[in-house]
Protein backbone atom coordinates (compact mmCIF):
# COMPACT_ATOMS: atom_id res chain seq x y z
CA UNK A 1 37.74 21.39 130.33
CA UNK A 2 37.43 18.22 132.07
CA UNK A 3 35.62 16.73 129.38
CA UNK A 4 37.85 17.44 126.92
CA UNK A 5 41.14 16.30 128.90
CA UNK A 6 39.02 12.93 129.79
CA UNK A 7 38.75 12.58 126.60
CA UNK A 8 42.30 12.86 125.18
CA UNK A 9 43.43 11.02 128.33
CA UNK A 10 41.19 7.80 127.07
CA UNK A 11 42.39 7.94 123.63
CA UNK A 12 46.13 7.55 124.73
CA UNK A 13 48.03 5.48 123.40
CA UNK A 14 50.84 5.32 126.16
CA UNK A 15 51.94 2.64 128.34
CA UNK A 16 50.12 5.15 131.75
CA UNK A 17 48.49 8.31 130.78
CA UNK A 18 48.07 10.65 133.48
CA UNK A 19 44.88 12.94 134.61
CA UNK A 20 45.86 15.67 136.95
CA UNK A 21 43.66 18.28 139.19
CA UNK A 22 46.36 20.74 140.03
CA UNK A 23 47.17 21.57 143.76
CA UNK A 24 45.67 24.22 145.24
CA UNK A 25 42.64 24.98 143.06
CA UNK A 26 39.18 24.51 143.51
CA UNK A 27 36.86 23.36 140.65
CA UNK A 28 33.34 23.56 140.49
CA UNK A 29 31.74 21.21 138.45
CA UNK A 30 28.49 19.88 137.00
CA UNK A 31 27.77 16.31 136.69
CA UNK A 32 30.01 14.10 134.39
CA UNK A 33 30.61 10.62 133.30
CA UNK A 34 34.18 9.33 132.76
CA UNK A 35 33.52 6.63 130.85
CA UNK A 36 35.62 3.88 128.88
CA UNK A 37 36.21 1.59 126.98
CA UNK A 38 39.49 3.40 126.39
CA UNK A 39 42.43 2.91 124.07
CA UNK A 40 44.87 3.69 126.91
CA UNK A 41 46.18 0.68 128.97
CA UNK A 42 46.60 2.34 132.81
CA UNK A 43 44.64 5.99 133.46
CA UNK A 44 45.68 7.32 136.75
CA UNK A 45 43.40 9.86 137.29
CA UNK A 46 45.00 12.55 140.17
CA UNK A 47 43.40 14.63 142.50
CA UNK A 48 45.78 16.99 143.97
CA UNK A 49 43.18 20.25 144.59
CA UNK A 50 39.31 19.81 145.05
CA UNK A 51 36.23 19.09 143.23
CA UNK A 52 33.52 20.91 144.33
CA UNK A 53 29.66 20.17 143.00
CA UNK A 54 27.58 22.71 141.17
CA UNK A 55 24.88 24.00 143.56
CA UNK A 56 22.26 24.98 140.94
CA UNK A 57 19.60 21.78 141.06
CA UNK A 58 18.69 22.26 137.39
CA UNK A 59 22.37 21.41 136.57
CA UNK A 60 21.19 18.04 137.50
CA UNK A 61 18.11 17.74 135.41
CA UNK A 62 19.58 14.94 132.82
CA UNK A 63 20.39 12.47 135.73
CA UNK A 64 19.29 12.73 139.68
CA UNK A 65 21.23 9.71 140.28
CA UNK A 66 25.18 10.55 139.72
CA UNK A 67 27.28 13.47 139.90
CA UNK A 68 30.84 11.80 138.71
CA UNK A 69 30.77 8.38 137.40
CA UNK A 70 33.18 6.42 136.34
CA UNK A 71 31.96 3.80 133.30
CA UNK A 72 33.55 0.91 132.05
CA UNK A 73 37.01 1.47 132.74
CA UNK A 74 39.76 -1.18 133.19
CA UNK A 75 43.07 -0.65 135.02
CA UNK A 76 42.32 2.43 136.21
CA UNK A 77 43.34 4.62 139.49
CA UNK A 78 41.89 7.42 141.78
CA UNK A 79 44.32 9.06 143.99
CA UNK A 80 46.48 12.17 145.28
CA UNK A 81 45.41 13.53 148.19
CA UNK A 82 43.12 16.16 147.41
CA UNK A 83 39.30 16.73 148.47
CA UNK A 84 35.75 15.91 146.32
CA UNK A 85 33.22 17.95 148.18
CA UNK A 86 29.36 16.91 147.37
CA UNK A 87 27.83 20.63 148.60
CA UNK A 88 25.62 18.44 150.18
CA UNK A 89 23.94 20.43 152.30
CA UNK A 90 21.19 21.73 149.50
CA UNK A 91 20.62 17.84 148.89
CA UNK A 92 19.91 17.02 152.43
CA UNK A 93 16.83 19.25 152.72
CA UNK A 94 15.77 17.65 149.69
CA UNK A 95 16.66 13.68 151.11
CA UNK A 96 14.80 11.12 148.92
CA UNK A 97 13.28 10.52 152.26
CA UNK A 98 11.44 14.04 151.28
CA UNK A 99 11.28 13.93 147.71
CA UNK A 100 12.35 10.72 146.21
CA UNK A 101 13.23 12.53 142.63
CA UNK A 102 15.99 13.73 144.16
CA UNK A 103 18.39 10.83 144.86
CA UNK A 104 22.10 11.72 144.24
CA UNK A 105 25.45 9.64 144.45
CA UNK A 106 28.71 11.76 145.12
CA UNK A 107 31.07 9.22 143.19
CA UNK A 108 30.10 5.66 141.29
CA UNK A 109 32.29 3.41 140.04
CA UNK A 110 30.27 1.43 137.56
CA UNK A 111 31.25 -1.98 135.90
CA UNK A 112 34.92 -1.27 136.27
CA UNK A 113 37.45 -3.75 136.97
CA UNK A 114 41.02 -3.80 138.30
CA UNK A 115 40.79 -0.42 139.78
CA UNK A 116 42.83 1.23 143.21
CA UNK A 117 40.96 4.33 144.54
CA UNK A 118 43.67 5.65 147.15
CA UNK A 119 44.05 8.70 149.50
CA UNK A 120 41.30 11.12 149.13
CA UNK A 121 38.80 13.05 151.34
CA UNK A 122 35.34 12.70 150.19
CA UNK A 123 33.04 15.28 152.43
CA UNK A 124 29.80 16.25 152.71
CA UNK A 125 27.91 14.54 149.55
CA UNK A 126 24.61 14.75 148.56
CA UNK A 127 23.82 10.80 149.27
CA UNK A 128 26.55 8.17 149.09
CA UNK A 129 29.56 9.57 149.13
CA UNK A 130 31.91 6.65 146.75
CA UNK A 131 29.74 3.71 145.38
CA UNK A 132 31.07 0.47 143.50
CA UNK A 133 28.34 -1.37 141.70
CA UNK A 134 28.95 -3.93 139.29
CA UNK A 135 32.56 -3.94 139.25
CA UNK A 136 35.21 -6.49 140.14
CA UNK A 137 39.00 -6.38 141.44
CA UNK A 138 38.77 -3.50 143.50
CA UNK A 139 40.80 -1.78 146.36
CA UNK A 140 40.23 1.09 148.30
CA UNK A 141 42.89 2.42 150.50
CA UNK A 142 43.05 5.60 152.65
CA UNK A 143 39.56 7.29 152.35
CA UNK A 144 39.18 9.93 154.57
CA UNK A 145 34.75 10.51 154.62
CA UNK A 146 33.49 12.67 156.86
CA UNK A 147 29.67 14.65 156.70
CA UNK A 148 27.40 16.02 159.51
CA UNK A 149 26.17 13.49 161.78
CA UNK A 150 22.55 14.41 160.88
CA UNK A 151 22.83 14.14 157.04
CA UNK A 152 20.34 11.75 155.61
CA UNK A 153 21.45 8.77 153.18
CA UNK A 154 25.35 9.97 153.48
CA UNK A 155 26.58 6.47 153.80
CA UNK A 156 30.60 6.32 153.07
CA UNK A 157 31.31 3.46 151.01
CA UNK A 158 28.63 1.69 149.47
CA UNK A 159 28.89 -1.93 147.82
CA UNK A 160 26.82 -3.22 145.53
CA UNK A 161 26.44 -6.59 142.51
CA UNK A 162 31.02 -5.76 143.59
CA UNK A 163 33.51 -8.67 143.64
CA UNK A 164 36.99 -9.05 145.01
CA UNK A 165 37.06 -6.08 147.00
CA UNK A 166 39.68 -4.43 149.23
CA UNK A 167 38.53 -1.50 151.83
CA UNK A 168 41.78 -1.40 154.13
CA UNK A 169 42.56 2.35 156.38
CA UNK A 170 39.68 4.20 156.25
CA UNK A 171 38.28 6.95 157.94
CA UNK A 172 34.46 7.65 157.96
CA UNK A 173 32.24 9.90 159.83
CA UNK A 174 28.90 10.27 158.04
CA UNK A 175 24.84 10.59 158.77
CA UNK A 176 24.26 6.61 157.77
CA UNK A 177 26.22 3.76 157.39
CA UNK A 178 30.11 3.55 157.36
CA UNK A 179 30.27 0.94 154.97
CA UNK A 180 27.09 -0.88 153.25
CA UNK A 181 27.54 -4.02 151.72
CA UNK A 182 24.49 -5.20 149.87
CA UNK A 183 22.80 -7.57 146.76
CA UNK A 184 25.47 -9.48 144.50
CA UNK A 185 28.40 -8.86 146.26
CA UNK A 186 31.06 -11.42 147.03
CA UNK A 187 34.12 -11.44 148.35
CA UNK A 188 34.03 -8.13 150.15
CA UNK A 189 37.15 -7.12 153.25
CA UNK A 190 37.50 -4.12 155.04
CA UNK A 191 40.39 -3.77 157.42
CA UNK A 192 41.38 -1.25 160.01
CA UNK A 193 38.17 0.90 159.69
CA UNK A 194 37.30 3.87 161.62
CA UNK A 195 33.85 4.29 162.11
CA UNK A 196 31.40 6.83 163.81
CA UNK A 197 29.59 8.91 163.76
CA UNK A 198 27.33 6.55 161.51
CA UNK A 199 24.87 4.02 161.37
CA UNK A 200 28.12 1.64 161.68
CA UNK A 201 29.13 -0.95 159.32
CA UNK A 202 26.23 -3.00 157.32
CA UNK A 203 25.43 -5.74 155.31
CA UNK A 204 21.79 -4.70 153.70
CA UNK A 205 19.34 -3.84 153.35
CA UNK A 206 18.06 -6.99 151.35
CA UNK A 207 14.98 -8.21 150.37
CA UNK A 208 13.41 -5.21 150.29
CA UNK A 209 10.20 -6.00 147.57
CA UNK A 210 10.14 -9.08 148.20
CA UNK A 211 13.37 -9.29 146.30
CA UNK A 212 16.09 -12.04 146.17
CA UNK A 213 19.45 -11.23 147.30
CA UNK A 214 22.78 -12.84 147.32
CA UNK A 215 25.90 -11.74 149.78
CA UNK A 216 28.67 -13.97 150.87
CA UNK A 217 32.31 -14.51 152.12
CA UNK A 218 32.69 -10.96 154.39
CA UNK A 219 35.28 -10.28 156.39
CA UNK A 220 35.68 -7.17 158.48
CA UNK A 221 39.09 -7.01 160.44
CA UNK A 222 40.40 -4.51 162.57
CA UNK A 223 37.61 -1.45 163.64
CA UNK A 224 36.90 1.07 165.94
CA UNK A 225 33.40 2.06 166.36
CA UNK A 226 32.79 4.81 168.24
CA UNK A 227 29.09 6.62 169.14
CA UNK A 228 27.22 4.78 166.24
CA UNK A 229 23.79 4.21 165.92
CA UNK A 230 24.72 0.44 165.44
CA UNK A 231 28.08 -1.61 165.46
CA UNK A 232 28.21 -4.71 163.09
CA UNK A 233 24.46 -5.48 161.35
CA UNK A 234 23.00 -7.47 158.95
CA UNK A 235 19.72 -5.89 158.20
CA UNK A 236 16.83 -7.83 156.19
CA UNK A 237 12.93 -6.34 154.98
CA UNK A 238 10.22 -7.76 157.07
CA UNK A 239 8.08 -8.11 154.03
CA UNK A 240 9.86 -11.02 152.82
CA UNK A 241 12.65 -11.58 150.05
CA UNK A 242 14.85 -14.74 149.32
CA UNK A 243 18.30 -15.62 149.03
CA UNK A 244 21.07 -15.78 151.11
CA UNK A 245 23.28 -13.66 153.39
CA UNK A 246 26.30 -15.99 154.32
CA UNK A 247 30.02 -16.89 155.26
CA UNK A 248 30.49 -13.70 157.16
CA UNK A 249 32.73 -12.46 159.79
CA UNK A 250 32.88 -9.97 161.94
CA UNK A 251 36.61 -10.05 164.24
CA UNK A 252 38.81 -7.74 166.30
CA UNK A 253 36.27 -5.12 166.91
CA UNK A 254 36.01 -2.14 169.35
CA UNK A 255 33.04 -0.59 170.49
CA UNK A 256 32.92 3.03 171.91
CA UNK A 257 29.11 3.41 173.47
CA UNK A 258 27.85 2.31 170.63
CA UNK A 259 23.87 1.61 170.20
CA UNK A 260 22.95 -2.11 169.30
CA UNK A 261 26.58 -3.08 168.91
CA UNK A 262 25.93 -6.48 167.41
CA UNK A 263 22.33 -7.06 164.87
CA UNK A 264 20.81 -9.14 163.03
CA UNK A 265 17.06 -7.53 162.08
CA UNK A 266 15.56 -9.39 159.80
CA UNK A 267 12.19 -7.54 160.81
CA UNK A 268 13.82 -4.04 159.15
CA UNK A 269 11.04 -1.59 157.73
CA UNK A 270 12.35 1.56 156.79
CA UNK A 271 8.66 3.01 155.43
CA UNK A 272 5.41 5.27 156.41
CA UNK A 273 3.29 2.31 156.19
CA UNK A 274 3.94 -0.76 158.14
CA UNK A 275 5.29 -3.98 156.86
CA UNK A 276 3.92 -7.06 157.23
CA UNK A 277 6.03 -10.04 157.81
CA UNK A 278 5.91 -12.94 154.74
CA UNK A 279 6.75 -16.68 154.98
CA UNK A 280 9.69 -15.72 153.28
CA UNK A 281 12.84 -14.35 154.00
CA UNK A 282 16.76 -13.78 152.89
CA UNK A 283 18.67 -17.19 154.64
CA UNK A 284 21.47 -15.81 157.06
CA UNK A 285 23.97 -18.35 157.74
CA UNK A 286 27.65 -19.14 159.05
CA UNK A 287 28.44 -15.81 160.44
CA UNK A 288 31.72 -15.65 163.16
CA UNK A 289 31.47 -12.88 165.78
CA UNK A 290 34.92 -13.21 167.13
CA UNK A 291 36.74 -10.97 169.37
CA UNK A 292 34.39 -7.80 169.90
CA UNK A 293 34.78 -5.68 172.83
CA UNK A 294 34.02 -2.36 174.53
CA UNK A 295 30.75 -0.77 175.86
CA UNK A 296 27.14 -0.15 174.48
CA UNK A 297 25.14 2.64 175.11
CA UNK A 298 21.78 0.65 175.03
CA UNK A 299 20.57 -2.35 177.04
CA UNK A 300 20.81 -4.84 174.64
CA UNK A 301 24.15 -5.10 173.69
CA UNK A 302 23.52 -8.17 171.46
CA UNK A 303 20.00 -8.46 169.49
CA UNK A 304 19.71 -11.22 166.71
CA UNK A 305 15.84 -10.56 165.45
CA UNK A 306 15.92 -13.38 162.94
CA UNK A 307 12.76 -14.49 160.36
CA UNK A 308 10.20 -16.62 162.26
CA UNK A 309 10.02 -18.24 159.17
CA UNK A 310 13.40 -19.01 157.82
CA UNK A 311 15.85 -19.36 161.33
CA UNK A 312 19.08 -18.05 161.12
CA UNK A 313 21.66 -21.02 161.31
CA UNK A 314 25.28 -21.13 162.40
CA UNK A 315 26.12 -18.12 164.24
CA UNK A 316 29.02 -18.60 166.25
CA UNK A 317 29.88 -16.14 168.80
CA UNK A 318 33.68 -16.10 170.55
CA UNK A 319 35.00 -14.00 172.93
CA UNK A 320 32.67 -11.28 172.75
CA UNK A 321 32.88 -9.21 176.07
CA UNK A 322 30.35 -6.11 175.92
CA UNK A 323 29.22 -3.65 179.05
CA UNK A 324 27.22 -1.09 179.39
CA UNK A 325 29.03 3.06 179.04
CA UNK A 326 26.57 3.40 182.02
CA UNK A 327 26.72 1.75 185.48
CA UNK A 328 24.05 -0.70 185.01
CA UNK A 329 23.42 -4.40 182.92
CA UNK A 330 23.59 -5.18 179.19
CA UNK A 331 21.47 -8.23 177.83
CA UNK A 332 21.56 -10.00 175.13
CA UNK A 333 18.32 -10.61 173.05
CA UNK A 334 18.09 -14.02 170.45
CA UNK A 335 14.99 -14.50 168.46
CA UNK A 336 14.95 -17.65 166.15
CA UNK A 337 19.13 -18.51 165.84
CA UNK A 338 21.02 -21.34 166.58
CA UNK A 339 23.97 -19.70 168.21
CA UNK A 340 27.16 -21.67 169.24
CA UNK A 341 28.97 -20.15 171.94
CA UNK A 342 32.90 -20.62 172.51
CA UNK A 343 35.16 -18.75 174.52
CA UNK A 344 33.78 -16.27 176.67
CA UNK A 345 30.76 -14.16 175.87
CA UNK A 346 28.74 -11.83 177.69
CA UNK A 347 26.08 -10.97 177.56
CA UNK A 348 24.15 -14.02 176.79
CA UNK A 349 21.39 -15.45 175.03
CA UNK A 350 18.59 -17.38 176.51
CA UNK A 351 17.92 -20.50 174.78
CA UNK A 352 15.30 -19.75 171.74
């Protein structure tokens, strides 16, 4: 059914042509791609009920990677107020971190442009809950994401090769990252974000392979971070890479005992084996940490871990104020930065 109403929806010739999912039913359904070009100038695409995924694995036999993915499409929106549920819980014994045939995305937006994805509730996918790779002109407004705090690879909104993008009101509680921002992706703001519980809000991995990687101009305004595993990070492999993370900032930011509030690791190894640093790594420069406050629930509040090999340069830090949830000191840990300092901000960094 949904195939066959995506496809007469596509065809239109209209000036907006309208997909619905009906209030108050509940659809179970197998993978799919939505996918353009289409005849029709505007699709808005409503979701008024919810979407449920198929539970039966060999439903997913043709592709591991994607349960609904949108293709290709220009002008196009997402929204109405109803729920896509991953069933992720079948997935999560099954993490990539277990088997790695079994990778799944809840909802990709792939090389679409000029698109507004707007007041859902996204729960409990099998891996990413809504990812935007390769597309341009995007804004996301509204998201309600929420899935058990101990599901693997459930990060909410997940960036990738995306530019000119929006992320403004959000709501995410998830078992990784809040937000992930990562390789070819430029021009990225999120705004008013609530975060946690999560891995909080990250740019990276990169470099991982000894890959090259390219991020720059990030903003995130406005969030609340509350009982994450990290605050604001910017996360690099140890075994090398190239390129650049750059023109970042991080501003207006509340932390709620949150672990490792501010990172930079640019020693990240996320493998069984160990890594083994290269002379290499991914350049991060001109990054603002500008009015962060609130309390961490380890002892080093601030810890920039950057390459031996390739210093980070132009960090600025202003009025950043962070204690410890417990009755005792917070310290601040620098490793190969040059950090300017303005305002006031505790705690601090011994020279490096």
């Amino acid at each position: 059914a949904f195939e066959k109403a995506w496809k007469a929806a596509c065809s239109s010739t209209g000036p907006t042509t309208v997909f619905a999912v009906p209030k108050k039913k509940i659809y179970l359904l197998k993978p799919i791609t939505f996918a353009g070009p289409c005849r029709a100038n505007n699709i808005m695409f409503q979701i008024f009920g919810t979407i449920k995924a198929s539970r039966d694995m060999k439903d997913y036999e043709n592709d591991r990677r994607h349960w609904i993915k949108f293709e290709s499409l220009q002008n196009f929106r997402v929204k109405g107020g109803g729920t896509i549920d991953g069933n992720g819980q079948i997935w999560w014994q099954n993490s990539c971190k277990v088997n790695t045939r079994l990778v799944r995305q809840a909802v990709t937006f792939y090389e679409c442009n000029n698109i507004i994805v707007s007041n859902l509730k996204f729960r409990n996918s099998q891996k990413m809950h809504v990812s935007f790779d390769k597309c341009a002109d995007v804004k996301v407004v509204r998201l309600f994401v929420a899935a058990p705090e101990n599901s693997p690879n459930t990060d909410g909104i997940h960036v990738t090769a995306t530019q000119n993008i929006q992320i403004s009101r959000c709501v995410i509680k998830t078992g990784d990252d809040c937000i992930s921002i990562v390789s070819g992706s430029r021009n990225v703001k999120a705004t008013d974000i609530t975060c946690g519980p999560g891995h909080g809000i990250s740019i990276g991995s990169l470099g991982a392979g000894n890959s090259g990687a390219q991020v720059s101009d990030v903003v995130v305004n406005r969030a609340i971070l509350t009982g994450t595993s990290n605050g604001v990070r910017i996360k690099t492999w140890q075994q090398g890479g190239s390129g650049y993370a750059r023109n970042i900032q991080f501003q207006n930011i509340a932390m709620n005992n949150v672990t490792n509030p501010i990172i930079i690791d640019q020693n990240y190894c996320d493998r069984d084996e160990p890594c083994h640093e290269q002379a290499s790594a991914v350049r991060v420069s001109n990054v603002m940490y500008k009015n962060i406050k609130g309390t961490s629930a380890s002892k080093v509040a601030i810890n920039l871990e950057c390459s031996k090999s390739v210093r980070c340069h132009e960090i600025v830090m202003q009025d950043v104020s962070l204690a410890s949830q417990r009755p005792e000191y917070v310290e601040a840990s620098c490793v190969s930065v040059d950090l300017t300092r303005r305002g006031i901000v505790t705690p601090l960094c011994s020279p490096n």
